[in-house]
C-alpha atoms as a PDB file:
ATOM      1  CA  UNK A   1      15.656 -33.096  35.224  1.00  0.00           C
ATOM      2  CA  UNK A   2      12.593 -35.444  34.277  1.00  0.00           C
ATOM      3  CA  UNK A   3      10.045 -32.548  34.529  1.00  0.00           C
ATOM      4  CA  UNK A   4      12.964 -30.491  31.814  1.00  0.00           C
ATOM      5  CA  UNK A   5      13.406 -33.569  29.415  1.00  0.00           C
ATOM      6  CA  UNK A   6       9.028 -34.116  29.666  1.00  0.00           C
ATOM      7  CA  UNK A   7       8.793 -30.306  28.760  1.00  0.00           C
ATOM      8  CA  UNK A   8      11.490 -30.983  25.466  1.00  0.00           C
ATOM      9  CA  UNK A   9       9.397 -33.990  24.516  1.00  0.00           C
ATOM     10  CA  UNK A  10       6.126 -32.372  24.382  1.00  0.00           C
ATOM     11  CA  UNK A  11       7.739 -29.317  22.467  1.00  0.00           C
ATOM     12  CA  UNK A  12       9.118 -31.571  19.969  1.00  0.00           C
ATOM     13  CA  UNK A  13       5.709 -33.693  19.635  1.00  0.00           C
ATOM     14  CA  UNK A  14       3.331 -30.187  19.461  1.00  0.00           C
ATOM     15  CA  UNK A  15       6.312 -28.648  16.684  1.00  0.00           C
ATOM     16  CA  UNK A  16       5.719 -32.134  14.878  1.00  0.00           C
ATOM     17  CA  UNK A  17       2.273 -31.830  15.095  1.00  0.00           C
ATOM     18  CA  UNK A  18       2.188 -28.211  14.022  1.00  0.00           C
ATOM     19  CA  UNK A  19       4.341 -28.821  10.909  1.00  0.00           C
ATOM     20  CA  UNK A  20       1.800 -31.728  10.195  1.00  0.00           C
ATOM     21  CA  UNK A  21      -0.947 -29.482  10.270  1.00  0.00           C
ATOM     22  CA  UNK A  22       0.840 -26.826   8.354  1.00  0.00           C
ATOM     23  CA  UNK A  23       1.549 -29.320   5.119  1.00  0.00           C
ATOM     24  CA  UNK A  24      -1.981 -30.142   5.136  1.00  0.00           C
ATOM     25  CA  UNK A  25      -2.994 -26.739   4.806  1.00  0.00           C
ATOM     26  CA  UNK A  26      -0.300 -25.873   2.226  1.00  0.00           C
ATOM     27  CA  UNK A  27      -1.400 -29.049  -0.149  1.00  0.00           C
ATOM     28  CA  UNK A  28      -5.016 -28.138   0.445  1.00  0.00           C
ATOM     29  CA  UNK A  29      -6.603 -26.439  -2.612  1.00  0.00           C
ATOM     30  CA  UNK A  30     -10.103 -25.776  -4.176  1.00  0.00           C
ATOM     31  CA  UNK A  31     -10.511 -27.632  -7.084  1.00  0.00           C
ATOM     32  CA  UNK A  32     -11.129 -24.362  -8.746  1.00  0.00           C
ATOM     33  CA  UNK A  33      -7.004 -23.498  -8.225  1.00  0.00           C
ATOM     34  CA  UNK A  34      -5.432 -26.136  -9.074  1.00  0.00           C
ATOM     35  CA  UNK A  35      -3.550 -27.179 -11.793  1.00  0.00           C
ATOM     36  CA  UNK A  36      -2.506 -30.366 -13.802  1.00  0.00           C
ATOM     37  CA  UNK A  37      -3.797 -33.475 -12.150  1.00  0.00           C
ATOM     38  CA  UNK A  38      -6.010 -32.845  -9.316  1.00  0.00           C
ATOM     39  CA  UNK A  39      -4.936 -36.972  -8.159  1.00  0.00           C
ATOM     40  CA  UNK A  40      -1.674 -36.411  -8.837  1.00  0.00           C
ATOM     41  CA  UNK A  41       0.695 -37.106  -6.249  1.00  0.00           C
ATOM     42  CA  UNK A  42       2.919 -34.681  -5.746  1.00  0.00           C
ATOM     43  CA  UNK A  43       2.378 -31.495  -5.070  1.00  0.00           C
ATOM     44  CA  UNK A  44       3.819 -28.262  -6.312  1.00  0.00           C
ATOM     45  CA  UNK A  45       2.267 -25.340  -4.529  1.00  0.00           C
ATOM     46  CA  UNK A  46       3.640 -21.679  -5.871  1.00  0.00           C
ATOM     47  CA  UNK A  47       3.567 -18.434  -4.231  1.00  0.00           C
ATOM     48  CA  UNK A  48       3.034 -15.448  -6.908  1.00  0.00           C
ATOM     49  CA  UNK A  49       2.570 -12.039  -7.701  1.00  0.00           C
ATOM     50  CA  UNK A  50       0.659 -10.999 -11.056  1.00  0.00           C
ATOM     51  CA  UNK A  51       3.346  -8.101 -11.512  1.00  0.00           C
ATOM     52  CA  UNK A  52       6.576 -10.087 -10.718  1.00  0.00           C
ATOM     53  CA  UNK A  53       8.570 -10.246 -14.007  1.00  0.00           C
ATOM     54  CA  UNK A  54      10.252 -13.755 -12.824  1.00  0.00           C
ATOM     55  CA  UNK A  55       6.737 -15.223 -11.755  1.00  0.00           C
ATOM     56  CA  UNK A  56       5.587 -14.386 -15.402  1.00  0.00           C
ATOM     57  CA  UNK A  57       8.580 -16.231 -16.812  1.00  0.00           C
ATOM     58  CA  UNK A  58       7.560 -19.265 -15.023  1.00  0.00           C
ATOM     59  CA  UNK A  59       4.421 -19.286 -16.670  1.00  0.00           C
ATOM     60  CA  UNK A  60       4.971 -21.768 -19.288  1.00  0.00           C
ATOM     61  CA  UNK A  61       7.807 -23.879 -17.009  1.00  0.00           C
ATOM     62  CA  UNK A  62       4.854 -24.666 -15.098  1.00  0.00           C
ATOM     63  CA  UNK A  63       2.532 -25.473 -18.194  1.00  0.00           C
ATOM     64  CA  UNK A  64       5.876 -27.432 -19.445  1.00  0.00           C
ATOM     65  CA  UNK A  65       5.930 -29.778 -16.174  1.00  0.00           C
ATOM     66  CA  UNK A  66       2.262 -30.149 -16.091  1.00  0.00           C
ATOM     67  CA  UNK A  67       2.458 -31.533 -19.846  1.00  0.00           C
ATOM     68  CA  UNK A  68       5.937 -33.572 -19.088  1.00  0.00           C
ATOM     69  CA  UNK A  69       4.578 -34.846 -15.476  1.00  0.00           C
ATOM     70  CA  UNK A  70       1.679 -36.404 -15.253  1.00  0.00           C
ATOM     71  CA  UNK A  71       1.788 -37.092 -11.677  1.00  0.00           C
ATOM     72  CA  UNK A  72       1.697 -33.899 -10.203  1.00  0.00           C
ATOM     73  CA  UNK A  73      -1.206 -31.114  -8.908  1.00  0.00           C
ATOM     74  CA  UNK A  74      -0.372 -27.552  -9.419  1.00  0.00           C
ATOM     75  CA  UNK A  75      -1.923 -25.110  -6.242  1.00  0.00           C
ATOM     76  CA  UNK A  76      -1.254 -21.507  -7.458  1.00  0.00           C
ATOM     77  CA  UNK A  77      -1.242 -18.885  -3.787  1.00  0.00           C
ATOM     78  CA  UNK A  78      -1.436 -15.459  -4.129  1.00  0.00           C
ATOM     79  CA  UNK A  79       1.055 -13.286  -2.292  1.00  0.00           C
ATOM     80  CA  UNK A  80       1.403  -9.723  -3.583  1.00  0.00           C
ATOM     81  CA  UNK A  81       4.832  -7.905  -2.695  1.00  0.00           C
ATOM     82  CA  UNK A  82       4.696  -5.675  -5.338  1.00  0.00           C
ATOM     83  CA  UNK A  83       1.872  -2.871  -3.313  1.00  0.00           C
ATOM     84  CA  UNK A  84      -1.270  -2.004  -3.740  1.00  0.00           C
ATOM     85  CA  UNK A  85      -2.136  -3.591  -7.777  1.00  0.00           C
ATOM     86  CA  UNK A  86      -0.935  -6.748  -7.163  1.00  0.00           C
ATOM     87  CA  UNK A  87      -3.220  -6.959  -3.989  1.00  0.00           C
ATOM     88  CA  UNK A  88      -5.811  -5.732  -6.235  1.00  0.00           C
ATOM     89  CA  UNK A  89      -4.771  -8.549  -8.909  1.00  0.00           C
ATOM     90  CA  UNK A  90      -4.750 -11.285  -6.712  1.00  0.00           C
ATOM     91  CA  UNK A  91      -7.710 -10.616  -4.653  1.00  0.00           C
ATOM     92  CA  UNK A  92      -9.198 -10.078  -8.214  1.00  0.00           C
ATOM     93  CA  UNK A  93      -7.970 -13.930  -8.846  1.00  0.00           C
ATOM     94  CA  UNK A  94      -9.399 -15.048  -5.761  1.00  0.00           C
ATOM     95  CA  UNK A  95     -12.923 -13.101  -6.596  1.00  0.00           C
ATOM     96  CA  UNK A  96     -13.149 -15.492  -9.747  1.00  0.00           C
ATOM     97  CA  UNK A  97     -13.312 -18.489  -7.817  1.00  0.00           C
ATOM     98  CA  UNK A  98     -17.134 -17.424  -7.245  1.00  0.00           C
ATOM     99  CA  UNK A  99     -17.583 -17.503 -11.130  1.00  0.00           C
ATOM    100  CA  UNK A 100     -15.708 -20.636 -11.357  1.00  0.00           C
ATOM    101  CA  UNK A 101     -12.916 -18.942 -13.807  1.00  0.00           C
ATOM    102  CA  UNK A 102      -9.858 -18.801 -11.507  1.00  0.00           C
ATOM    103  CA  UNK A 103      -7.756 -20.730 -13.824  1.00  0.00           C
ATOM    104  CA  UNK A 104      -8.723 -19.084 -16.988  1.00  0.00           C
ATOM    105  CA  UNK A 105      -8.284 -15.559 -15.474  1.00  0.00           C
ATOM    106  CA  UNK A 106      -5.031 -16.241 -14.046  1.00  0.00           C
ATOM    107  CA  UNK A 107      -3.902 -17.330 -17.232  1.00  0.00           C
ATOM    108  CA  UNK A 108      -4.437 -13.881 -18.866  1.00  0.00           C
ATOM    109  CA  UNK A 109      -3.407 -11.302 -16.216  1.00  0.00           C
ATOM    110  CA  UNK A 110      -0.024 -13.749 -16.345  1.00  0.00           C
ATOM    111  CA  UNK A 111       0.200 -13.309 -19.835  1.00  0.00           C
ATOM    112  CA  UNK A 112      -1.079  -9.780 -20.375  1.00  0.00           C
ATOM    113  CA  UNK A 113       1.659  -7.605 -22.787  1.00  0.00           C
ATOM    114  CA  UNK A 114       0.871  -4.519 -20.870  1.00  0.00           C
ATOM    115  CA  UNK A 115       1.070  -3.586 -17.427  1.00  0.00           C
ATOM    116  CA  UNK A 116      -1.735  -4.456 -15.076  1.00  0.00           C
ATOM    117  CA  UNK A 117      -3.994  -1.730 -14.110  1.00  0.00           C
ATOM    118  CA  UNK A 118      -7.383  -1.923 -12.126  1.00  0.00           C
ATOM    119  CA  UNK A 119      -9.149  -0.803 -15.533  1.00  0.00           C
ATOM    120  CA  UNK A 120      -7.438  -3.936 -17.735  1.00  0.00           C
ATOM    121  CA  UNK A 121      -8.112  -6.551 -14.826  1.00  0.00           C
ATOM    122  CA  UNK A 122     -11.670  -5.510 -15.132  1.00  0.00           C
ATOM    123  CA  UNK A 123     -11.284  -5.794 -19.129  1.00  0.00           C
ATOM    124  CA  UNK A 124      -9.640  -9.145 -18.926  1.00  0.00           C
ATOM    125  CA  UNK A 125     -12.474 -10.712 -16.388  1.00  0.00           C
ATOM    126  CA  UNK A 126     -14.926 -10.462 -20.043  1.00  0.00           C
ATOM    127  CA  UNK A 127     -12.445 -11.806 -21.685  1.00  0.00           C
ATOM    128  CA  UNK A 128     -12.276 -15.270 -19.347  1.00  0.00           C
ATOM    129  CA  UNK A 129     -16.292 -14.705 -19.353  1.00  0.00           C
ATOM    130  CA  UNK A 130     -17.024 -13.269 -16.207  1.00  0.00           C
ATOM    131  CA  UNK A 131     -19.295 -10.607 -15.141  1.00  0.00           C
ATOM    132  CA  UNK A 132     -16.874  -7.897 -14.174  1.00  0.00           C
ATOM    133  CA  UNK A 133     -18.913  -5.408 -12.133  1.00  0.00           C
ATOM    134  CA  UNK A 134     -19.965  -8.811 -10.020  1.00  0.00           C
ATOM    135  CA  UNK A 135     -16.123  -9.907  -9.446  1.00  0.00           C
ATOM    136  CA  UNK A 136     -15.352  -6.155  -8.525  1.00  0.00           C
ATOM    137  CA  UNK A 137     -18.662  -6.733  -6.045  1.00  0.00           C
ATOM    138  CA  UNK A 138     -16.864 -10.060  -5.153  1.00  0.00           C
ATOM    139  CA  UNK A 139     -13.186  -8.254  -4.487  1.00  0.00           C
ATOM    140  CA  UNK A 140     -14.537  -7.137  -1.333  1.00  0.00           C
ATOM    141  CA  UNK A 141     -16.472 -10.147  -0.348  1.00  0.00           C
ATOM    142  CA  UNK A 142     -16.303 -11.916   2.761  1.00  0.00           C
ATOM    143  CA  UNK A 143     -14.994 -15.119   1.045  1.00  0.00           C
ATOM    144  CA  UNK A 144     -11.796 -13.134  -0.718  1.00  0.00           C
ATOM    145  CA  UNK A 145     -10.875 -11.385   2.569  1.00  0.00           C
ATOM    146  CA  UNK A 146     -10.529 -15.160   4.642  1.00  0.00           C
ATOM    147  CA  UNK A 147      -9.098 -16.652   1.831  1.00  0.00           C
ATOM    148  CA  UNK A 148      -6.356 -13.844   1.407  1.00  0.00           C
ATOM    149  CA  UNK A 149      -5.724 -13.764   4.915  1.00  0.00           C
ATOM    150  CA  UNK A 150      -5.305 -17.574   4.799  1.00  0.00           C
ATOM    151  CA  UNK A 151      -2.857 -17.290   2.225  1.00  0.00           C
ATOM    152  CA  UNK A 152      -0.795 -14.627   3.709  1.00  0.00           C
ATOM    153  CA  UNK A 153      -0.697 -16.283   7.084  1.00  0.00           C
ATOM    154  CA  UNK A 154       0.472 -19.381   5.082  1.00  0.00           C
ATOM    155  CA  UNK A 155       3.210 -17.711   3.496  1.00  0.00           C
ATOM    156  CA  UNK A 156       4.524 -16.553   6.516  1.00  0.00           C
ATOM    157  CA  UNK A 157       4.084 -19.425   8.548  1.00  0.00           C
ATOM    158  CA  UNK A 158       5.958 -21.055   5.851  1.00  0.00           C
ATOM    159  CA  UNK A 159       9.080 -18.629   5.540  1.00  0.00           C
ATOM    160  CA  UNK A 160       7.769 -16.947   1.869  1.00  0.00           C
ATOM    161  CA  UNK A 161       9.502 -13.865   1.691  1.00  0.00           C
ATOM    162  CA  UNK A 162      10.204 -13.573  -2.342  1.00  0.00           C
ATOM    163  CA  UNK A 163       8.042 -14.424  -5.395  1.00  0.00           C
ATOM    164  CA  UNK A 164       8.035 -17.047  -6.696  1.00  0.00           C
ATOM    165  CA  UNK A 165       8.500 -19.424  -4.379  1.00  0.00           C
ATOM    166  CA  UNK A 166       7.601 -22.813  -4.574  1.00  0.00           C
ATOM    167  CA  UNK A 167       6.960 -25.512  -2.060  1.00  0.00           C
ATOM    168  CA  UNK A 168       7.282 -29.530  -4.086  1.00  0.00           C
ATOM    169  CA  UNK A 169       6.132 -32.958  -1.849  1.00  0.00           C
ATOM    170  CA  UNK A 170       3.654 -35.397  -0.859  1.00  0.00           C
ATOM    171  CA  UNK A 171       1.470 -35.450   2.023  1.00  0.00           C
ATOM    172  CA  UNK A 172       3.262 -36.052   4.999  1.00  0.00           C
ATOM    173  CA  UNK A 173       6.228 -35.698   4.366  1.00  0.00           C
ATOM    174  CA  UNK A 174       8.623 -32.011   4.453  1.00  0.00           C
ATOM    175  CA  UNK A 175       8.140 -30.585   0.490  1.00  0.00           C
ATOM    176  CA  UNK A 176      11.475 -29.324  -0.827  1.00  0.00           C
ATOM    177  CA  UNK A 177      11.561 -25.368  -0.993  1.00  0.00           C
ATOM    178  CA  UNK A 178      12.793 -23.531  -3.863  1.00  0.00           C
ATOM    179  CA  UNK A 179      12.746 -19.702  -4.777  1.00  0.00           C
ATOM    180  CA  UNK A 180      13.216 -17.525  -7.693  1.00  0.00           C
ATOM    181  CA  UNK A 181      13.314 -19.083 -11.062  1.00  0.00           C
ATOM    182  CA  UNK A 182      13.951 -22.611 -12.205  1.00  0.00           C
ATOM    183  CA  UNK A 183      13.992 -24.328 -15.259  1.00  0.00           C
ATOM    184  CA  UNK A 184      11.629 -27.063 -16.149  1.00  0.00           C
ATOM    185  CA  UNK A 185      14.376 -29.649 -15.289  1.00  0.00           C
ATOM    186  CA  UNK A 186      14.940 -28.631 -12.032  1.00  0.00           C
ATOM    187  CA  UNK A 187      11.346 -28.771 -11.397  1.00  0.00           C
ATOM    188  CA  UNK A 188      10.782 -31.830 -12.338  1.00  0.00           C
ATOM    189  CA  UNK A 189      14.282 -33.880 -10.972  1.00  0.00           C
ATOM    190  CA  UNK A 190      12.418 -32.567  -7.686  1.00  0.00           C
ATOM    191  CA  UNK A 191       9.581 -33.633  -8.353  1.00  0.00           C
ATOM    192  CA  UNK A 192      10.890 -37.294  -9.251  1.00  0.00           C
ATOM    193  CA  UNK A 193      12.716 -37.420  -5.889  1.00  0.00           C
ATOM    194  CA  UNK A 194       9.775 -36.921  -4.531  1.00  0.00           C
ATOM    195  CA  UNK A 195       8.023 -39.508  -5.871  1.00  0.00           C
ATOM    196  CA  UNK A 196      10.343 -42.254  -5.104  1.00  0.00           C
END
């Protein structure tokens, strides 16, 4: 019985310290992809595809609560369930890191009016002032492929199965999950529990 109740105890201290380590990973960002206040804090982390209509709708929510909340850090994640484009789009994102124009890229294939092609994600890296033969160079790089991986091993370690999803806390504690679209009050009476 004591060997059985010393076996539940260490499974409940090693889940604990798993989840720990998991929140730290999901709140940890690159400067380079995050939004609103990099000090802010609480956290809103989401989980996008370029091509997902309700991910492009959120757009300017976000851009709303990072105007209307001053205490909170955007970290945008990549996960493509749309095929083979949006893995090209979002390893395309993470390939502008290395020019320093993440933000600024992901802010036109969001908003592009047409749909996104290989050829126009080339076009818009020019437009956000990258090189784009170097960021198709970069697509394949040894830096995109761990950072994708990380992400996708994230997502599932975390229960993302839908775009967008979104993941709202402070360090150490559970974040409150939400999926699919949400107005900016929603977002930001969580993020104000949060906070308090």
């Amino acid at each position: 019985m004591k060997k059985l109740l010393f076996i539940s105890i260490c499974a409940i201290f090693i889940t604990a310290c798993q989840q720990q380590n998991n929140t730290a990973d999901l709140y940890q960002a690159q400067l380079s992809n995050t939004d609103g206040n990099p000090n802010g804090k609480v956290t809103l982390v989401e989980f996008y595809d370029f091509r997902c209509g309700a991910c492009k709708k959120m757009t300017p929510v976000i851009k709303q609560v990072i105007n209307d909340e001053p205490n909170v850090r955007v970290i945008y994640r990549e996960y493509p369930v749309l095929g083979s484009l949006s893995e090209y789009a979002a390893k395309a994102a993470l390939a502008a890191k290395m020019q320093d124009r993440y933000l600024a890229f992901r802010q036109l294939l969001m908003n592009s009016p047409t749909p996104l092609t290989q050829k126009n994600i080339l076009n818009y890296a020019s437009e956000a002032q990258m090189d784009p033969k170097l960021l198709a160079k970069d697509i394949n790089s040894e830096f995109v492929k761990q950072q994708y991986a990380a992400i996708q091993n994230m997502a599932k370690q975390w229960g993302v199965k839908n775009t967008p999803t979104y993941f709202i806390g402070i360090a150490g504690h559970d974040p409150v999950k939400l999926v699919g679209y949400q107005s900016a009050k929603e977002l930001e009476e969580t993020i104000n529990s949060q906070e308090n």
